[in-house]
C-alpha atoms as a PDB file:
ATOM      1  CA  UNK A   1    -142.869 -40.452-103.041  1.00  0.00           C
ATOM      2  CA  UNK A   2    -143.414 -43.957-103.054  1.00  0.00           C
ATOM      3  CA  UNK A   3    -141.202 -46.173-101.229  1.00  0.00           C
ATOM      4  CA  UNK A   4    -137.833 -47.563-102.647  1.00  0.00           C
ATOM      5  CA  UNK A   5    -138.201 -50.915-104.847  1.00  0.00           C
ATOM      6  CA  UNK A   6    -136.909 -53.456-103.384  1.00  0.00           C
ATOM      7  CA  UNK A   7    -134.672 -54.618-106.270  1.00  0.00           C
ATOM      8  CA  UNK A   8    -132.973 -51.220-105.526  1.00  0.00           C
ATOM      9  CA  UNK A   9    -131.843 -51.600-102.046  1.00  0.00           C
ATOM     10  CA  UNK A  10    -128.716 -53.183-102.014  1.00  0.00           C
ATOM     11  CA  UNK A  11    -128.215 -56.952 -99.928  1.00  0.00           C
ATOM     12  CA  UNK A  12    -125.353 -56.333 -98.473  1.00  0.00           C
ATOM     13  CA  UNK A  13    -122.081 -53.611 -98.809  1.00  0.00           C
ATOM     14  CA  UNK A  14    -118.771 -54.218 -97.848  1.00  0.00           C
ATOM     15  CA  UNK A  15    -117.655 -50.118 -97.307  1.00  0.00           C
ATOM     16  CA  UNK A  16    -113.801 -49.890 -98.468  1.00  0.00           C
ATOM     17  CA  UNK A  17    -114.011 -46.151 -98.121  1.00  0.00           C
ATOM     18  CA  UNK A  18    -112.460 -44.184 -95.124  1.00  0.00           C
ATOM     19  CA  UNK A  19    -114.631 -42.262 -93.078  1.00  0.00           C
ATOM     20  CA  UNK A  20    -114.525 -38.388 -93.476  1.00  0.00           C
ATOM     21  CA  UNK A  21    -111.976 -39.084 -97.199  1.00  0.00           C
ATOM     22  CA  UNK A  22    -112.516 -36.603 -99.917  1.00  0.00           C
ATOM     23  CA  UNK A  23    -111.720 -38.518-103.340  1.00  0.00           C
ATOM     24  CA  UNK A  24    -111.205 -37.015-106.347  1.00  0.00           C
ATOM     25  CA  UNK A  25    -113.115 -40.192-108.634  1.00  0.00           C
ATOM     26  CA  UNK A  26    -115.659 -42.475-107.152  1.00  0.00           C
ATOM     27  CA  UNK A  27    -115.782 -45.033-109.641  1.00  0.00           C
ATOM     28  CA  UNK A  28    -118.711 -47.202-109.910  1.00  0.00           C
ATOM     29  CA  UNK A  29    -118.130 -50.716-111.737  1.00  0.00           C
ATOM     30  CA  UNK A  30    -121.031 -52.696-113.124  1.00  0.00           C
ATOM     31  CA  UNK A  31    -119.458 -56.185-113.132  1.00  0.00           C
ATOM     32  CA  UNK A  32    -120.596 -59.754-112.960  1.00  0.00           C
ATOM     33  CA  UNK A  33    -118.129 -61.119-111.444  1.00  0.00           C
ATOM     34  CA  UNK A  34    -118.279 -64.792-109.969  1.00  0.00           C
ATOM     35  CA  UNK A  35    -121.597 -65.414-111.439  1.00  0.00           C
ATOM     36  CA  UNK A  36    -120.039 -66.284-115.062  1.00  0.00           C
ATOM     37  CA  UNK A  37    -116.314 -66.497-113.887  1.00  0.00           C
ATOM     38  CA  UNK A  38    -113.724 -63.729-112.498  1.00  0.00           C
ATOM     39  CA  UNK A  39    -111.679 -63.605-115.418  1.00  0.00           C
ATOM     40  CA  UNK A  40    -113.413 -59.853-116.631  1.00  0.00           C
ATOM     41  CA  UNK A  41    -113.070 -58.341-112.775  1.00  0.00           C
ATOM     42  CA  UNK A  42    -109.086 -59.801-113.063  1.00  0.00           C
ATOM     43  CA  UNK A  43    -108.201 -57.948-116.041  1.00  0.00           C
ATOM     44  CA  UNK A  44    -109.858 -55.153-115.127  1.00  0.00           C
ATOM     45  CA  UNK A  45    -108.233 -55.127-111.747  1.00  0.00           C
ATOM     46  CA  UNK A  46    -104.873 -55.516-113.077  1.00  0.00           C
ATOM     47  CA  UNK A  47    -104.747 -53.154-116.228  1.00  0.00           C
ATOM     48  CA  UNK A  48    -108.541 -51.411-116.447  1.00  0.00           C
ATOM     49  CA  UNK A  49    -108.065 -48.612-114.292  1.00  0.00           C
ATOM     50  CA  UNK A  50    -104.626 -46.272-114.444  1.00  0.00           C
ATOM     51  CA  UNK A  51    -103.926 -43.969-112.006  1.00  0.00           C
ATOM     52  CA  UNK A  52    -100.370 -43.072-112.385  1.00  0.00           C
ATOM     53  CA  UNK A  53    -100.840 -39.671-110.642  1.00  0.00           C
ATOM     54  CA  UNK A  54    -102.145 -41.450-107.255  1.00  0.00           C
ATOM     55  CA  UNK A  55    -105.015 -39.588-107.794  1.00  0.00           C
ATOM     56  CA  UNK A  56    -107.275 -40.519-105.051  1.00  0.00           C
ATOM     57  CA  UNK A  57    -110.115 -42.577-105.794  1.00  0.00           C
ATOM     58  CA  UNK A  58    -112.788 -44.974-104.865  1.00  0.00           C
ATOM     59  CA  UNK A  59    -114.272 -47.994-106.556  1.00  0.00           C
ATOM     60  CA  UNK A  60    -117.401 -49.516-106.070  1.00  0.00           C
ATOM     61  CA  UNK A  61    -117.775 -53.060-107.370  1.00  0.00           C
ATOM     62  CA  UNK A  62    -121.539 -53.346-107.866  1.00  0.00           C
ATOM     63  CA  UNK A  63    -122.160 -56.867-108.251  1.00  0.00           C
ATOM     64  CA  UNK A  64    -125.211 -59.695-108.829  1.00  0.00           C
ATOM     65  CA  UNK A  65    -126.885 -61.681-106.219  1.00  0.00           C
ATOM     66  CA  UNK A  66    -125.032 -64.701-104.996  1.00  0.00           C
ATOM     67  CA  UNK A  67    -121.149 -62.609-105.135  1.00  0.00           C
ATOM     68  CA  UNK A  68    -120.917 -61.297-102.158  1.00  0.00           C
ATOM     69  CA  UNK A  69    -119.090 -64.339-100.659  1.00  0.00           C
ATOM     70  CA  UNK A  70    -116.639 -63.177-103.049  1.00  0.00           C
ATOM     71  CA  UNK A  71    -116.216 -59.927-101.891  1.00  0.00           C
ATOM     72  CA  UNK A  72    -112.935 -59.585-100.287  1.00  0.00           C
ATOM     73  CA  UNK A  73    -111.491 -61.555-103.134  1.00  0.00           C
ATOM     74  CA  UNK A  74    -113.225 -59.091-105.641  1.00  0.00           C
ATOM     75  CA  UNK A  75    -111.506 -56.401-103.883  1.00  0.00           C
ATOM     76  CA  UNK A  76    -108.141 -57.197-103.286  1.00  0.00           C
ATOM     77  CA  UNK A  77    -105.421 -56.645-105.673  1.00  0.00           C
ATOM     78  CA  UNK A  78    -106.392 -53.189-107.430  1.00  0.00           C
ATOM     79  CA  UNK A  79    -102.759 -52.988-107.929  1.00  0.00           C
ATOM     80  CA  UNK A  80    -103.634 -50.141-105.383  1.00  0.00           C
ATOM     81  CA  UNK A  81    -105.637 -47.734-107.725  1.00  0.00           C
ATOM     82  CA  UNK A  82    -107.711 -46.888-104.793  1.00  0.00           C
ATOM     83  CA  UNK A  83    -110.038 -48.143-101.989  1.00  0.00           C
ATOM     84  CA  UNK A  84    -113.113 -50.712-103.063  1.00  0.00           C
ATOM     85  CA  UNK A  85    -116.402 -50.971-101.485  1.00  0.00           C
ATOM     86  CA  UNK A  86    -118.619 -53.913-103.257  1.00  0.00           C
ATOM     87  CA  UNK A  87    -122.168 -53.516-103.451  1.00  0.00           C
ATOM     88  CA  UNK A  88    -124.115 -56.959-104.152  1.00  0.00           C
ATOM     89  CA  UNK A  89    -127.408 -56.007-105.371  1.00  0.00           C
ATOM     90  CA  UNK A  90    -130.976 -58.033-105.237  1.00  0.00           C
ATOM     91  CA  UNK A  91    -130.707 -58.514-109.103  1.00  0.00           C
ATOM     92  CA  UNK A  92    -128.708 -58.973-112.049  1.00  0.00           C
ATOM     93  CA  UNK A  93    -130.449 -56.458-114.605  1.00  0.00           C
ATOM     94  CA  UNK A  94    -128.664 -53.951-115.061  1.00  0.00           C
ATOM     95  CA  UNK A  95    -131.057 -50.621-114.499  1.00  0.00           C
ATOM     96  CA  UNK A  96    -131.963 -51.624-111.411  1.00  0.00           C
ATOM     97  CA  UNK A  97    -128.531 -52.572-110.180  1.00  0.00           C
ATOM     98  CA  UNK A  98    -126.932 -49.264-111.604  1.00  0.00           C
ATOM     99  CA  UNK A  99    -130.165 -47.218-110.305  1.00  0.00           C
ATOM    100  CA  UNK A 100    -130.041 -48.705-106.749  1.00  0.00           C
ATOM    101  CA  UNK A 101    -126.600 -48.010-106.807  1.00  0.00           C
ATOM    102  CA  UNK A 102    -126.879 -43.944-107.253  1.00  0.00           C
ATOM    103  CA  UNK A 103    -129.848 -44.208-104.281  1.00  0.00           C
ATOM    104  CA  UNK A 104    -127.160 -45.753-102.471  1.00  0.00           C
ATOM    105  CA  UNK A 105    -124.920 -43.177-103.170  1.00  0.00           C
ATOM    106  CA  UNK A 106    -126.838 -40.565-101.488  1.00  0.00           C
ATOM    107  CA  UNK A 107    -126.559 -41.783 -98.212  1.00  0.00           C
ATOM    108  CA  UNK A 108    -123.248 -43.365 -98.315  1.00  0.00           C
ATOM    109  CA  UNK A 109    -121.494 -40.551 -96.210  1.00  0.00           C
ATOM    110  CA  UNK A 110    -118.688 -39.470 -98.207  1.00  0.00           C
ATOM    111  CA  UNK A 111    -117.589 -37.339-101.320  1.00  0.00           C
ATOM    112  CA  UNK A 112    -115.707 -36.916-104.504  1.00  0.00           C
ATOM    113  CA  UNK A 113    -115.745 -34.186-106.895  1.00  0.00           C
ATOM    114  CA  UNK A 114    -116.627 -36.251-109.717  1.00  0.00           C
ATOM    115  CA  UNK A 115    -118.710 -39.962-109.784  1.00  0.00           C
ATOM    116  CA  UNK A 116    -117.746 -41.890-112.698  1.00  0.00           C
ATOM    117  CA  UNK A 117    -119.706 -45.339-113.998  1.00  0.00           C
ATOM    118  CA  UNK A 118    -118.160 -47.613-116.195  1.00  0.00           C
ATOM    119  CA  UNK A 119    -118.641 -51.697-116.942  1.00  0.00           C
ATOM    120  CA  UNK A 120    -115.710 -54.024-116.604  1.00  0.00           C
ATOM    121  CA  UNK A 121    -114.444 -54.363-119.754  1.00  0.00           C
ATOM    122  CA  UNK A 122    -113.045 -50.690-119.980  1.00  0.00           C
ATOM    123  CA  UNK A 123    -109.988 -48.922-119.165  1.00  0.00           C
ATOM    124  CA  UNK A 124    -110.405 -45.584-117.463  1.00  0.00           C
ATOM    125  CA  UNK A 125    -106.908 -43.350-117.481  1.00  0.00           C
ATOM    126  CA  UNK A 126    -107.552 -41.186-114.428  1.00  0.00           C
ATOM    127  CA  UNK A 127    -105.205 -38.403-114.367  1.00  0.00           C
ATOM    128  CA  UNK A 128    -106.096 -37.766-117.585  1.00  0.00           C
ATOM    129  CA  UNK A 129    -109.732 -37.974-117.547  1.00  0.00           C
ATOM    130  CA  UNK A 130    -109.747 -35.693-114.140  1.00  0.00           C
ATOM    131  CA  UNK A 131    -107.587 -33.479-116.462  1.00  0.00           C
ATOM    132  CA  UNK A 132    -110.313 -33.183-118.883  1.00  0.00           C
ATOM    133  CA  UNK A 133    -112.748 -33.047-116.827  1.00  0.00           C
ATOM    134  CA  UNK A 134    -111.383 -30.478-113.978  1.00  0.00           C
ATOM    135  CA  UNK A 135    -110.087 -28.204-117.007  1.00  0.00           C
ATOM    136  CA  UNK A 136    -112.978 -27.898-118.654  1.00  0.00           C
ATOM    137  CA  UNK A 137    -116.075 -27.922-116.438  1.00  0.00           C
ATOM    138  CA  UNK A 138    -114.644 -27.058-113.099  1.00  0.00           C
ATOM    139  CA  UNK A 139    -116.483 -27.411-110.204  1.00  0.00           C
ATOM    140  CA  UNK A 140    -119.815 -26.723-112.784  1.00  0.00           C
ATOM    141  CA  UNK A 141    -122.927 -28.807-112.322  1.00  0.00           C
ATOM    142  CA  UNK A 142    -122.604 -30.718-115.670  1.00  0.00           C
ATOM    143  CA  UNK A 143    -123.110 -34.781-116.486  1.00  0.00           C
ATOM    144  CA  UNK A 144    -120.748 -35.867-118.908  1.00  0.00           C
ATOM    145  CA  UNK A 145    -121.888 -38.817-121.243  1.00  0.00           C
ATOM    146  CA  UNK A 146    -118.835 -41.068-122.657  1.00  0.00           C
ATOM    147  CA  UNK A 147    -118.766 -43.323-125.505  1.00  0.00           C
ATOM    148  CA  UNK A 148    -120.787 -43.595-128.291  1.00  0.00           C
ATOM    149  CA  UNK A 149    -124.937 -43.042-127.401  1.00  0.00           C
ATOM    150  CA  UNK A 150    -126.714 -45.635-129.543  1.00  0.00           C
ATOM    151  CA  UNK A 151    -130.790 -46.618-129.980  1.00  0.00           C
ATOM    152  CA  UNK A 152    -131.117 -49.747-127.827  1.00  0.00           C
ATOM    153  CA  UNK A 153    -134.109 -52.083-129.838  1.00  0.00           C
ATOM    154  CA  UNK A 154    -134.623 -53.796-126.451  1.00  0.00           C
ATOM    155  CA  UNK A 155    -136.451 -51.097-124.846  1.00  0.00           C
ATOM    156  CA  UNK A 156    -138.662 -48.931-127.318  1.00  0.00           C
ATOM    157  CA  UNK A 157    -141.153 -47.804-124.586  1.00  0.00           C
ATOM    158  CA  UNK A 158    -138.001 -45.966-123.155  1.00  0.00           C
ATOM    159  CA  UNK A 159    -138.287 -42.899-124.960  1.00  0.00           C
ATOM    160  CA  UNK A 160    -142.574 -42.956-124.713  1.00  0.00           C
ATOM    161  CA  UNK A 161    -141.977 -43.228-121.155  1.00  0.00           C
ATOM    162  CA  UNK A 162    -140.029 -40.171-120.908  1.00  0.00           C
ATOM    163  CA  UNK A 163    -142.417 -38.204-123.220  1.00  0.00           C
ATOM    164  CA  UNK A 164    -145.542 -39.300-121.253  1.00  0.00           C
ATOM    165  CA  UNK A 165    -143.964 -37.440-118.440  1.00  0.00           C
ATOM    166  CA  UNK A 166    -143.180 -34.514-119.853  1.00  0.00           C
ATOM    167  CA  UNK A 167    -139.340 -34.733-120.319  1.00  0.00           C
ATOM    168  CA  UNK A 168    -138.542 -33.377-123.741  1.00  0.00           C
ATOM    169  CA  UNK A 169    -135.045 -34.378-125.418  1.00  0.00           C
ATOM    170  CA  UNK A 170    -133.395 -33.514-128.943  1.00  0.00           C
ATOM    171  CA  UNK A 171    -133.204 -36.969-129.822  1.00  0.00           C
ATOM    172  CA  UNK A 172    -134.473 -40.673-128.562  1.00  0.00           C
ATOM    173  CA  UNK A 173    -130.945 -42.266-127.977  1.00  0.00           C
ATOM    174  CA  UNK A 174    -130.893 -43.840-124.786  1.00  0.00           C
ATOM    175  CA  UNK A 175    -127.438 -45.426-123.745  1.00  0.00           C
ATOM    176  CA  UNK A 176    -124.319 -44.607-122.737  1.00  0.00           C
ATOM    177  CA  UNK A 177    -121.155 -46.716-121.994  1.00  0.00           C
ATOM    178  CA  UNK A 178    -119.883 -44.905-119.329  1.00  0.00           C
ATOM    179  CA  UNK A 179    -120.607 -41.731-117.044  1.00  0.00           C
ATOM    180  CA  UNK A 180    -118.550 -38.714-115.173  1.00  0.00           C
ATOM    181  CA  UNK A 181    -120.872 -36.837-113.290  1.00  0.00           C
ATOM    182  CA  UNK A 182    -119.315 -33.493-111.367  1.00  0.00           C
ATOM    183  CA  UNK A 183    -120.151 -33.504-107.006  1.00  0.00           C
ATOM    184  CA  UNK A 184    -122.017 -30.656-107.712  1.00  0.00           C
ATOM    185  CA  UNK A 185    -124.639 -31.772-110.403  1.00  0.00           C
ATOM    186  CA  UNK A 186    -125.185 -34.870-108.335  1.00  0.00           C
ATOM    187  CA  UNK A 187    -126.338 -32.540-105.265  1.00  0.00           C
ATOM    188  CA  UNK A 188    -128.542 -31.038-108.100  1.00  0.00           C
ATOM    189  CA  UNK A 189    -129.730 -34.102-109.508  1.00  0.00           C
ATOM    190  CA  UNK A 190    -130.507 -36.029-105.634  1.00  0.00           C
ATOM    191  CA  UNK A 191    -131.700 -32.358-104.142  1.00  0.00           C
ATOM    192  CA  UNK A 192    -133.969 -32.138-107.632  1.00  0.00           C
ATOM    193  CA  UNK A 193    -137.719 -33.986-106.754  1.00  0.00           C
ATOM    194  CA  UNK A 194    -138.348 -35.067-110.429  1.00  0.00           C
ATOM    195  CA  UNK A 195    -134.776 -36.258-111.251  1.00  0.00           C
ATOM    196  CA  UNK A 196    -134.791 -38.404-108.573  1.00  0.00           C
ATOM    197  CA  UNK A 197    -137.955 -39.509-109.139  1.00  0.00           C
ATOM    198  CA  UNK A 198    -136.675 -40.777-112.253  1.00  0.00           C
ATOM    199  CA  UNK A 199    -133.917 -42.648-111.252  1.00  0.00           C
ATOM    200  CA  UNK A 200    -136.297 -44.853-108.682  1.00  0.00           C
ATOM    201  CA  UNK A 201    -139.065 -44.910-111.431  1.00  0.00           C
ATOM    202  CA  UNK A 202    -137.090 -45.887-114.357  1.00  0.00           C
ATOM    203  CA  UNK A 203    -135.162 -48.498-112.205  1.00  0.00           C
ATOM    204  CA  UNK A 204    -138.902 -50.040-111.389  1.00  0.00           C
ATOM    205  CA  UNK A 205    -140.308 -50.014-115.325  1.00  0.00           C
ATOM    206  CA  UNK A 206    -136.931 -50.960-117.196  1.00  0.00           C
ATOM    207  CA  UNK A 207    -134.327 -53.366-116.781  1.00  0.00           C
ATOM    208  CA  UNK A 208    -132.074 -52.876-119.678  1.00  0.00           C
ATOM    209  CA  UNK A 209    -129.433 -51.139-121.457  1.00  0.00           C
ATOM    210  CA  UNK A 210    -127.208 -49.481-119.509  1.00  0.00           C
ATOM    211  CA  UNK A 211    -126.501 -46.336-117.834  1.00  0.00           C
ATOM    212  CA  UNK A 212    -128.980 -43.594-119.033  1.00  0.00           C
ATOM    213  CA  UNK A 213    -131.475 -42.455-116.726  1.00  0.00           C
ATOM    214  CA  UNK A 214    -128.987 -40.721-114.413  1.00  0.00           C
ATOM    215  CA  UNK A 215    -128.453 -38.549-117.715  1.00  0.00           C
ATOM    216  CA  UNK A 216    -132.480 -37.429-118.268  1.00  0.00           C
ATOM    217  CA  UNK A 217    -132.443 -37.172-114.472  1.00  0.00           C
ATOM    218  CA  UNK A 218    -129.376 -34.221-115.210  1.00  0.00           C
ATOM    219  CA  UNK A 219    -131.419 -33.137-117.533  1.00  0.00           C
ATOM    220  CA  UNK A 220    -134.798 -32.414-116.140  1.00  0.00           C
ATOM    221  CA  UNK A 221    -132.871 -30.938-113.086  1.00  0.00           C
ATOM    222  CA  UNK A 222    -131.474 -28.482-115.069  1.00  0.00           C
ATOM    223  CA  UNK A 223    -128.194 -29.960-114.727  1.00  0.00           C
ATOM    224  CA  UNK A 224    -125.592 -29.369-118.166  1.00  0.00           C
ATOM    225  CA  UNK A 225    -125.636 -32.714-120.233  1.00  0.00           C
ATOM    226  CA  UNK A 226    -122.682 -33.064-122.463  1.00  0.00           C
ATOM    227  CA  UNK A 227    -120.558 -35.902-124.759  1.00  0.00           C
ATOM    228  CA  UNK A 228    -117.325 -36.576-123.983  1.00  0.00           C
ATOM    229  CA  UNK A 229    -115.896 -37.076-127.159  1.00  0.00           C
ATOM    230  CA  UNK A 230    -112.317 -38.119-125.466  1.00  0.00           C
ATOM    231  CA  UNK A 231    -113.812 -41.555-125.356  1.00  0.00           C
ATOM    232  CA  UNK A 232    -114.252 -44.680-127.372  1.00  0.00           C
ATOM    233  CA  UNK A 233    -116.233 -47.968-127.869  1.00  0.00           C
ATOM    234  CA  UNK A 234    -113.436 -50.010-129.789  1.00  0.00           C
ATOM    235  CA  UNK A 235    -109.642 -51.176-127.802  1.00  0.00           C
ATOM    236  CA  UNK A 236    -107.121 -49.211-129.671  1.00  0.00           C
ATOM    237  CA  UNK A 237    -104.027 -48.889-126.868  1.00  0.00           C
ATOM    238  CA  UNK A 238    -102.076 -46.861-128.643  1.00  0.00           C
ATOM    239  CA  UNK A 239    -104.972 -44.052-127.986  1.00  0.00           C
ATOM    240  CA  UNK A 240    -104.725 -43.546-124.658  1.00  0.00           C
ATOM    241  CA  UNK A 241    -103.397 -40.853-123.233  1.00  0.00           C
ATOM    242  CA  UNK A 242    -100.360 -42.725-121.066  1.00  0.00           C
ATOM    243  CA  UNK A 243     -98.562 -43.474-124.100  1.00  0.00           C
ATOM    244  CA  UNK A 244     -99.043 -40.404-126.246  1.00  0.00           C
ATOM    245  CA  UNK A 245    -102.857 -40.698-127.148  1.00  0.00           C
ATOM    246  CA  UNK A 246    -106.120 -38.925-126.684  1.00  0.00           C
ATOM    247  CA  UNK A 247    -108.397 -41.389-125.515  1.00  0.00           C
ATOM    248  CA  UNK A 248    -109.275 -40.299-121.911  1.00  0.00           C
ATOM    249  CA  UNK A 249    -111.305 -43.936-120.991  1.00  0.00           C
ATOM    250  CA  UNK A 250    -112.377 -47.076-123.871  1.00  0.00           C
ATOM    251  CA  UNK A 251    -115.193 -49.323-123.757  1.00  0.00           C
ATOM    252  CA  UNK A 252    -115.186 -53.164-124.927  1.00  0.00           C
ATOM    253  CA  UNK A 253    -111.748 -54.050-123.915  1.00  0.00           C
ATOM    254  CA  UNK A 254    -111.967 -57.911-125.132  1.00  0.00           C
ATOM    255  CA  UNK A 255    -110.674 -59.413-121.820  1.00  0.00           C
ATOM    256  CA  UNK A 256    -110.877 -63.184-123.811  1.00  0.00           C
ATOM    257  CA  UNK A 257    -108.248 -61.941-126.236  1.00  0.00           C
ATOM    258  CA  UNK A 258    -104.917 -63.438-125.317  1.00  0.00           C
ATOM    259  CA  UNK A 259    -102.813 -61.002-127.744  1.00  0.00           C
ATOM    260  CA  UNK A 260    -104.793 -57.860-125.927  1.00  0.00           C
ATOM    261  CA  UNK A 261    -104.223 -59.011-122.597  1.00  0.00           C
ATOM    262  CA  UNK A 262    -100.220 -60.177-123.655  1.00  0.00           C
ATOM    263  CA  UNK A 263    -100.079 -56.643-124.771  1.00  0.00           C
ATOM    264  CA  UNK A 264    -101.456 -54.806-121.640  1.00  0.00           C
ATOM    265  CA  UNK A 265     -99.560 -56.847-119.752  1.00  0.00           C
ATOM    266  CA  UNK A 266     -95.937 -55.980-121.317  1.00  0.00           C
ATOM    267  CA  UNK A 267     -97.439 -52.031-121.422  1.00  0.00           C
ATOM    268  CA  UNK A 268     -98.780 -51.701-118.323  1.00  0.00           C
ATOM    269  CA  UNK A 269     -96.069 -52.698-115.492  1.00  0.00           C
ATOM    270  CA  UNK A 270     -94.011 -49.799-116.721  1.00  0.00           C
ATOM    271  CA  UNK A 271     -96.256 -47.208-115.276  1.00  0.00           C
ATOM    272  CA  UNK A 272     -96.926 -48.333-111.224  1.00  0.00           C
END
């Protein structure tokens, strides 16, 4: 196997996780953070992740090149969801980042019994995902896609690429807005020579959409792929789960929108 590309290995890691801890969500974060401006990463911090169980969980900020001297600000102020390690990667694009991140992950030293990935401009209601989640796949090997998978026109070779290799799929959709992958199938997918291999390999070739080679790697491991259909692209509030909905975690929040954030700001404070 050749060796690790370098825009994989992270620059630096500040470890917010306690030695020995068992979590029940490792959250991964793709955010940008102080490169544009912090206003995403402060919403999200605030309102994007509910955990009114105290569930325990772990976030890991990965971030761009040139953030990490905003690390401790990053992480402070989770309204204390959970502990935050930041990751500042060697690029901005976001396969590599996300890719690095998961070889990271394997030799980070400490578990969960399910890894989630979502970008900052989601909300993620924990309890009630883990609900889902823990009631219907267990402690199974299984990948669980979330959000709506669409054809991304920025990478057509995506799909060749997989063929050329062998891996065979149903159809040639190739993103998905956010992840929840069980401990178990990620000991399959890292312990699996060809899945991995694909998560280093497509990291090197691709730099863009979003979170999808983690799901062929489940899939040529033998690990259970599956939608989660308790998940949406569009804000709708009212939907999630905390006050009487079905929406276990939404993509797109629009953090710009004063009226959203007035809203999630009367809504939110009533639940911590």
């Amino acid at each position: 196997m050749n060796a690790v590309d370098a825009r994989m290995v992270p620059l630096n890691v500040r470890r917010g996780f306690s030695p020995g801890a068992r979590y029940d969500l490792n959250l991964a974060v793709l955010t940008h953070c102080a490169e544009r401006n912090m206003n995403r990463i402060s919403c999200m911090k605030r309102w994007g992740v509910l955990n009114v169980g105290g569930r325990r969980v772990h976030i890991t900020l990965i971030v761009n090149p040139g953030d990490f001297g905003h690390a401790e600000e990053i992480a402070a102020g989770w309204r204390e969801v959970g502990e935050v390690s930041v990751l500042e990667m060697p690029c901005a694009e976001p396969i590599p980042k996300i890719n690095g991140y998961y070889l990271w992950l394997l030799g980070a030293d400490f578990t969960a019994r399910w890894h989630g990935r979502v970008d900052d401009d989601s909300v993620t209601d924990v309890a009630a995902m883990l609900g889902y989640l823990d009631g219907e796949f267990g402690v199974e090997p299984v990948h669980v896609a979330g959000g709506p998978v669409s054809r991304h026109e920025n990478e057509p070779l995506f799909v060749p690429f997989l063929l050329e290799h062998g891996i065979f799929i149903d159809d040639t959709r190739t993103e998905y807005e956010s992840s929840f992958t069980s401990e178990m199938g990620m000991r399959v997918i890292f312990s699996h020579g060809r899945g991995r291999w694909l998560i280093e390999e497509s990291g090197r070739r691709f730099s863009r959409p979003g979170d999808r080679a983690l799901a062929f790697a489940a899939h040529v491991s033998g690990v259970r792929v599956v939608e989660n259909a308790h998940s949406i692209y569009w804000f709708e509030l009212v939907r999630l789960p905390v006050f009487g909905g079905d929406v276990y975690h939404m993509h797109y929040v629009p953090w710009h929108d004063g009226e959203v954030t007035r809203r999630l700001g009367e809504c939110y404070p009533d639940f911590f």
